[in-house]
PDB file of N, CA and C in Angstrom:
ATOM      1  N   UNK A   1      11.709  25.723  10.440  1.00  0.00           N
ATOM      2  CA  UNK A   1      11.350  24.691  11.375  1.00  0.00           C
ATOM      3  C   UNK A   1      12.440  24.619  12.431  1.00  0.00           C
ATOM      4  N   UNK A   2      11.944  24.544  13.647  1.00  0.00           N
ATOM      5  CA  UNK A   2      13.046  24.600  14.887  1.00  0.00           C
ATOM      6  C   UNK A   2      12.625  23.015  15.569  1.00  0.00           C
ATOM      7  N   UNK A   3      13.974  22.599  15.828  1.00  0.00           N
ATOM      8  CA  UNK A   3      13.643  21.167  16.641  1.00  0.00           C
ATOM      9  C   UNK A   3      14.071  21.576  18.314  1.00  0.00           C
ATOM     10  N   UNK A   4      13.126  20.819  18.663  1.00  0.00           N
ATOM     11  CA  UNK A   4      13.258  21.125  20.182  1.00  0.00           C
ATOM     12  C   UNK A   4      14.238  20.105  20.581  1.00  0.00           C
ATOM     13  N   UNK A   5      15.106  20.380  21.554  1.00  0.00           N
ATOM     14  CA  UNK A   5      16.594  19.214  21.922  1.00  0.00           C
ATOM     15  C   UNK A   5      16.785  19.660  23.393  1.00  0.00           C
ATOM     16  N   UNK A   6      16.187  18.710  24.176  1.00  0.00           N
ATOM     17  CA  UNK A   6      16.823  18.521  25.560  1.00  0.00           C
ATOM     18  C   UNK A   6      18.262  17.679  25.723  1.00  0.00           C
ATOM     19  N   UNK A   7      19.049  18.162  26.929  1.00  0.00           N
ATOM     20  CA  UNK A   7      19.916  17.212  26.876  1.00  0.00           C
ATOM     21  C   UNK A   7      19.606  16.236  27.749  1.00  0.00           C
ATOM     22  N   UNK A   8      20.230  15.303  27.803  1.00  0.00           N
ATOM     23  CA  UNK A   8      20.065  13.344  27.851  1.00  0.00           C
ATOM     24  C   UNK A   8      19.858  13.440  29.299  1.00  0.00           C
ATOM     25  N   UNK A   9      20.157  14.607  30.495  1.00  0.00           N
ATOM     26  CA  UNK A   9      20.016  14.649  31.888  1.00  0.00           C
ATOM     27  C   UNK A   9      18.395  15.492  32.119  1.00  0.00           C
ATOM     28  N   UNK A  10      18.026  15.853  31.145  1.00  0.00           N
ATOM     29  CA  UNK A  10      16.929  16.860  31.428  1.00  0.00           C
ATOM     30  C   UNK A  10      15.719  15.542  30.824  1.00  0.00           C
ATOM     31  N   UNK A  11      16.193  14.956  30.395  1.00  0.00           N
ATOM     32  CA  UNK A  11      14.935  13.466  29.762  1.00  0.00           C
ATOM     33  C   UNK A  11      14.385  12.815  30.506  1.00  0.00           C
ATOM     34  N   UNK A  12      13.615  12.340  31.138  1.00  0.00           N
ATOM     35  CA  UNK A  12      13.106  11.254  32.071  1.00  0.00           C
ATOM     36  C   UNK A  12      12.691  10.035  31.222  1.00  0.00           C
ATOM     37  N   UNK A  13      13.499   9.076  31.523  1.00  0.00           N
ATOM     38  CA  UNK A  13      12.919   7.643  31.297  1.00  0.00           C
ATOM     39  C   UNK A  13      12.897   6.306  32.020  1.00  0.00           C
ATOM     40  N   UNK A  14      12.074   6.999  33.427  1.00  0.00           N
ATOM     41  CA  UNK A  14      11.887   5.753  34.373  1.00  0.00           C
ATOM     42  C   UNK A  14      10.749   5.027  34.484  1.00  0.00           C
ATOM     43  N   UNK A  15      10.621   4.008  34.311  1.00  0.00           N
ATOM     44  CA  UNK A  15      11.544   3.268  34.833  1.00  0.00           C
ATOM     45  C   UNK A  15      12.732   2.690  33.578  1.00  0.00           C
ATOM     46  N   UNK A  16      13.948   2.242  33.589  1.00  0.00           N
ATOM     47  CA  UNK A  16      14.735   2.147  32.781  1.00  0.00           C
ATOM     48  C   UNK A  16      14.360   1.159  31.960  1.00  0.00           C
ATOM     49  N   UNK A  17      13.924   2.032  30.588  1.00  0.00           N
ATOM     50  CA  UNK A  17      13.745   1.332  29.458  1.00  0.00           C
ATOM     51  C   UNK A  17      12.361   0.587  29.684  1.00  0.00           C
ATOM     52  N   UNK A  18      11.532   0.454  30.078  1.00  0.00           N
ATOM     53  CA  UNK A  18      10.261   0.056  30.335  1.00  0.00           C
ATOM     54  C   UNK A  18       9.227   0.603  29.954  1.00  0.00           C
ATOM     55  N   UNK A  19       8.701   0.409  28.900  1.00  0.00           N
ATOM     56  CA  UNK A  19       7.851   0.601  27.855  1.00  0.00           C
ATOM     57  C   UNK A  19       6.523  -0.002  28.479  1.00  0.00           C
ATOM     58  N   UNK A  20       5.219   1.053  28.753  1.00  0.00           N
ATOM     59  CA  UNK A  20       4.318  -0.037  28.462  1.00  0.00           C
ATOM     60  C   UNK A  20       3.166   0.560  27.152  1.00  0.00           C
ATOM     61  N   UNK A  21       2.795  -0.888  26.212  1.00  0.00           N
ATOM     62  CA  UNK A  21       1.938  -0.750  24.957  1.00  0.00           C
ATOM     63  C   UNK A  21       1.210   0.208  24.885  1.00  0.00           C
ATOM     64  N   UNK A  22       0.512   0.974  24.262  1.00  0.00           N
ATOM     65  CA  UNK A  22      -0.365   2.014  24.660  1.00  0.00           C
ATOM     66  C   UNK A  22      -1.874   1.307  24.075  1.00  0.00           C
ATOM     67  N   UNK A  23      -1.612   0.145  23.077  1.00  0.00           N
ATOM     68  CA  UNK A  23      -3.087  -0.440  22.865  1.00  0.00           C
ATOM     69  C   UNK A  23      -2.783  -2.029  22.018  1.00  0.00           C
ATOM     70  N   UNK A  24      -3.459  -3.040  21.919  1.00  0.00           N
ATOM     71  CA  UNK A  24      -2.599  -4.261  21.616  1.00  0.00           C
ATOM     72  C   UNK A  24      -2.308  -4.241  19.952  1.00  0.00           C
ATOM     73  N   UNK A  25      -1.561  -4.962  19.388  1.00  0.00           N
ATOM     74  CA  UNK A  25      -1.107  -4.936  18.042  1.00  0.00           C
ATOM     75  C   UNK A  25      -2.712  -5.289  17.337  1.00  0.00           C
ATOM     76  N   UNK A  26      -2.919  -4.587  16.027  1.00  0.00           N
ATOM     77  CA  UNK A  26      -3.506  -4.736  15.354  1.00  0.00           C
ATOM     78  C   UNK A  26      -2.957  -5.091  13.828  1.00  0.00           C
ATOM     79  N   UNK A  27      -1.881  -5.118  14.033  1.00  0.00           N
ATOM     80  CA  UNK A  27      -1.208  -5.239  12.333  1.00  0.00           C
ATOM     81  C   UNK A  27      -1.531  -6.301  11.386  1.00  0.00           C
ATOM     82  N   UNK A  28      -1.779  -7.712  12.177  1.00  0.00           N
ATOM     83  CA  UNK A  28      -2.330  -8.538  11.472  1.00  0.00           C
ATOM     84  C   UNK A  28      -3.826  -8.277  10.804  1.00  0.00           C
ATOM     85  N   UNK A  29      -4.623  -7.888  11.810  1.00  0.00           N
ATOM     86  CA  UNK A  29      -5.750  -7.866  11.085  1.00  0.00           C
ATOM     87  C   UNK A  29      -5.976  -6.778  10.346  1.00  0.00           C
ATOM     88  N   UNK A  30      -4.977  -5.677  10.225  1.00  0.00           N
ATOM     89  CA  UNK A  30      -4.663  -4.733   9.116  1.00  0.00           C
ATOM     90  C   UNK A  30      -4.647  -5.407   8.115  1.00  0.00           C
ATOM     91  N   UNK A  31      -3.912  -6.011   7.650  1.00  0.00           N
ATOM     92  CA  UNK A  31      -3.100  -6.585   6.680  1.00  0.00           C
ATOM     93  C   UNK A  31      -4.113  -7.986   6.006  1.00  0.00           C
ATOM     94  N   UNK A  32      -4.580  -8.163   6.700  1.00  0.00           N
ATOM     95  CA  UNK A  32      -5.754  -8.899   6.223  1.00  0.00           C
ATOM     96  C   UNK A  32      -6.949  -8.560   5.609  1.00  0.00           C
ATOM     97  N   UNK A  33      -7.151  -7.086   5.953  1.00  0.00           N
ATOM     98  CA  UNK A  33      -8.426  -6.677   5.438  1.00  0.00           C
ATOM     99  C   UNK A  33      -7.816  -6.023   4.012  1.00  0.00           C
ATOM    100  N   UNK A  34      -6.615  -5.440   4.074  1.00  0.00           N
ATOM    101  CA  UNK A  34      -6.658  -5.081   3.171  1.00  0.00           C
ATOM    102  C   UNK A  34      -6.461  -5.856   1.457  1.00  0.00           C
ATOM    103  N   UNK A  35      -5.952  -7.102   2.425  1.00  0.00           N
ATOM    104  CA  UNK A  35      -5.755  -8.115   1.222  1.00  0.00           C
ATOM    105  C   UNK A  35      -7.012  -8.502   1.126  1.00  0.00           C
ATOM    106  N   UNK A  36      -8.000  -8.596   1.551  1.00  0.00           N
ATOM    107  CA  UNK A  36      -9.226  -8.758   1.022  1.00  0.00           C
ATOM    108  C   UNK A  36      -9.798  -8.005   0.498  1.00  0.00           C
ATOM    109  N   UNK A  37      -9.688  -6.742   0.661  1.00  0.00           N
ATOM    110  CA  UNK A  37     -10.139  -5.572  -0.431  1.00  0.00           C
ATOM    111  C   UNK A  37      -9.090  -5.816  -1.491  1.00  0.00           C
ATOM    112  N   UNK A  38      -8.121  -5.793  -1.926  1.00  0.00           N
ATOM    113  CA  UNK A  38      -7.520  -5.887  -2.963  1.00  0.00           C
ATOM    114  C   UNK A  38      -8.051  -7.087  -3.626  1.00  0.00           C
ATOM    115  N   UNK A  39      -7.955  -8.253  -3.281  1.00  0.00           N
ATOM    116  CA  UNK A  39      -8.483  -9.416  -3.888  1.00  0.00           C
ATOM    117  C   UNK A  39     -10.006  -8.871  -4.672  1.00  0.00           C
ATOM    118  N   UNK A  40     -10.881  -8.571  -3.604  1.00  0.00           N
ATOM    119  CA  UNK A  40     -12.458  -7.953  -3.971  1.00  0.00           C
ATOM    120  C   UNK A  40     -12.458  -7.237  -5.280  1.00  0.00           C
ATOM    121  N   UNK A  41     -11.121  -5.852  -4.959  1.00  0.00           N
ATOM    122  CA  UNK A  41     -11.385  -4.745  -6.193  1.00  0.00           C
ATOM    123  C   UNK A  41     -10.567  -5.259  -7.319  1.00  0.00           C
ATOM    124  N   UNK A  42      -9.725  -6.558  -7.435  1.00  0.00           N
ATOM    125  CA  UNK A  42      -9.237  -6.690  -8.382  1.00  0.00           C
ATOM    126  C   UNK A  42     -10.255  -7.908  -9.546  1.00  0.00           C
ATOM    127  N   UNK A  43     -11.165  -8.546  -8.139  1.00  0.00           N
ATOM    128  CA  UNK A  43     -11.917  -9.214  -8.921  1.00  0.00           C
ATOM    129  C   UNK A  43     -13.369  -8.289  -9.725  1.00  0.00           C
ATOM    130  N   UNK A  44     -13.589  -7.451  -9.157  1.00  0.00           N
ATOM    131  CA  UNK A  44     -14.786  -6.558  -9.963  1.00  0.00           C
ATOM    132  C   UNK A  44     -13.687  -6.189 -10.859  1.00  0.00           C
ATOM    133  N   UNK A  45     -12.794  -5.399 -10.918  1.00  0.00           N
ATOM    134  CA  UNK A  45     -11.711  -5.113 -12.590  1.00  0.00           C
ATOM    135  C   UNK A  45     -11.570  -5.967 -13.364  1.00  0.00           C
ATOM    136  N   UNK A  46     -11.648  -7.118 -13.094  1.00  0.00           N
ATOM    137  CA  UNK A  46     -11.569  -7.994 -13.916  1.00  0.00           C
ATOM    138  C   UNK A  46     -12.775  -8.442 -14.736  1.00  0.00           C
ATOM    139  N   UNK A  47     -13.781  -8.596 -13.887  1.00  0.00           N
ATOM    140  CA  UNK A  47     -15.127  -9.064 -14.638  1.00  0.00           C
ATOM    141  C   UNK A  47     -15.722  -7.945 -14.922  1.00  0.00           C
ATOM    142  N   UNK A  48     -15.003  -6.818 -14.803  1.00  0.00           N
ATOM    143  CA  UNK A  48     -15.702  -5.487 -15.618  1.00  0.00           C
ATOM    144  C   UNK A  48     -15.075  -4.875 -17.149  1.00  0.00           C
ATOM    145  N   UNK A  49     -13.926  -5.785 -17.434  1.00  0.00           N
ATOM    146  CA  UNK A  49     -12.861  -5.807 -18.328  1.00  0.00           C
ATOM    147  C   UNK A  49     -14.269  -5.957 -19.869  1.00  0.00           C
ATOM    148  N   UNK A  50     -14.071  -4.891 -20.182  1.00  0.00           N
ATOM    149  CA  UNK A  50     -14.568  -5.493 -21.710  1.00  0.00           C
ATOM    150  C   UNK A  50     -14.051  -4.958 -22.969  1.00  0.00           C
ATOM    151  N   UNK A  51     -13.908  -5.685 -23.827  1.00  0.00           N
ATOM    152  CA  UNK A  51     -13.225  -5.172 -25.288  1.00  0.00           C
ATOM    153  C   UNK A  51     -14.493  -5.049 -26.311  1.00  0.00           C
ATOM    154  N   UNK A  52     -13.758  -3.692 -26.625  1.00  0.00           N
ATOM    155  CA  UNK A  52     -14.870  -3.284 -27.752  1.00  0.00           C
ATOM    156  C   UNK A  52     -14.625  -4.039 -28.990  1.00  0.00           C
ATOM    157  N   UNK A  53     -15.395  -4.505 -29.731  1.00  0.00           N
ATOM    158  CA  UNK A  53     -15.371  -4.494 -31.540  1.00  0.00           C
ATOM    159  C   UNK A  53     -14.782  -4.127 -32.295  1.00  0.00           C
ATOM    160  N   UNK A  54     -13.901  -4.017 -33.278  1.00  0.00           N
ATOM    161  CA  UNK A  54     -13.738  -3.430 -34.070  1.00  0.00           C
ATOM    162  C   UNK A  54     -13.822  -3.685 -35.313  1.00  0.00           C
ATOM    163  N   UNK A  55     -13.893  -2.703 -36.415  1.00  0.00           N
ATOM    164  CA  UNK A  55     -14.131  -3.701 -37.620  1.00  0.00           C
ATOM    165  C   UNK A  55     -12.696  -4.442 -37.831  1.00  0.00           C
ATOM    166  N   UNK A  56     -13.070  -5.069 -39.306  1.00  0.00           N
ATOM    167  CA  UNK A  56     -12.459  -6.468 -39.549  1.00  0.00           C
ATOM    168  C   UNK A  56     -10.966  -5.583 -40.288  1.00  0.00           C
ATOM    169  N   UNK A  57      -9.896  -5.977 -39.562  1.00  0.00           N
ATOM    170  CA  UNK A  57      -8.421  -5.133 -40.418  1.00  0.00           C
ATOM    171  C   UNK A  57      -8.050  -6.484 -41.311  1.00  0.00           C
ATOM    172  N   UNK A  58      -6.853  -5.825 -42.301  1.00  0.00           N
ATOM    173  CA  UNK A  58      -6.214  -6.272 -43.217  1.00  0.00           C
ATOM    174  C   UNK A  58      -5.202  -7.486 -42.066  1.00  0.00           C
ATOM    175  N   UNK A  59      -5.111  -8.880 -42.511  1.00  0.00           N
ATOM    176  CA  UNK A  59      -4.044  -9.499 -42.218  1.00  0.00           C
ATOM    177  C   UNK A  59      -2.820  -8.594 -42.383  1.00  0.00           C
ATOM    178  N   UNK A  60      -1.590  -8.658 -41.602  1.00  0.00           N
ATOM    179  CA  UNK A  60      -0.646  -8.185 -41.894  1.00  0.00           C
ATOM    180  C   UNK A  60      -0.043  -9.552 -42.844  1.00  0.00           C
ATOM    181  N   UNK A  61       0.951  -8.745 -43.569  1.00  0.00           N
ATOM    182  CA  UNK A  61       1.445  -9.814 -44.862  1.00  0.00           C
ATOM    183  C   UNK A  61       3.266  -9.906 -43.928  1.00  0.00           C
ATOM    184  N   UNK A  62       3.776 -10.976 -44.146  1.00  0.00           N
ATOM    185  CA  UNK A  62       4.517 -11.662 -44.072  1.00  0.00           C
ATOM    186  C   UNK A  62       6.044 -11.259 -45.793  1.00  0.00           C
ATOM    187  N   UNK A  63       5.115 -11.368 -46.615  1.00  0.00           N
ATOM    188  CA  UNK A  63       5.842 -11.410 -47.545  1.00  0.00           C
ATOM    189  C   UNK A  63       6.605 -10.017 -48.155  1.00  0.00           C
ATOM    190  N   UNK A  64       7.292  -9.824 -48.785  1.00  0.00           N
ATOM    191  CA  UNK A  64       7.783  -8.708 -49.342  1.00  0.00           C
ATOM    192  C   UNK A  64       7.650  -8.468 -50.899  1.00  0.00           C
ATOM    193  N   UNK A  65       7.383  -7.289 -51.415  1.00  0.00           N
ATOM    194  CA  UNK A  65       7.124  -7.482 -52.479  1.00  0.00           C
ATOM    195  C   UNK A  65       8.349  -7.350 -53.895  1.00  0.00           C
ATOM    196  N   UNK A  66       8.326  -7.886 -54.833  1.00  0.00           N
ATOM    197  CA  UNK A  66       9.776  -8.691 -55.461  1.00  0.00           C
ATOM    198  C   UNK A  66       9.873  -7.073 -56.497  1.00  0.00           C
ATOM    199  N   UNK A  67      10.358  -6.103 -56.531  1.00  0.00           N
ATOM    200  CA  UNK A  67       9.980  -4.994 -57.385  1.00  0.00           C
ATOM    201  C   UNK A  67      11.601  -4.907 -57.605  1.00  0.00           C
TER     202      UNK A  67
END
């Protein structure tokens, strides 16, 4: 990979430092949609959550046996 490097006299940036937007901010309503899809897909995961059956296990015992 080769980087291309002008020096700082061969650059044009007039007018000085004057930027203009190239299209208006959208970040908010980025950030909004996607928190609404997350909210959405976390609520179908959730109400899609199901536990299977299983048969009936042994209590685990507490006690130790006196041998």
């Amino acid at each position: 990979m080769v980087n291309v490097w002008l020096a700082t006299a061969l650059t044009v940036t007039l007018p000085a430092g004057e930027i203009l937007p190239l299209a208006p901010a959208d970040a908010a309503m980025v950030n909004v949609l996607i928190a609404k899809l997350a909210a959405i897909v976390w609520l179908a995961m959730t109400l899609l959550k199901v536990y299977v059956d299983t048969a009936p296990t042994d209590t685990p015992s507490t006690r130790t046996s006196a041998t």
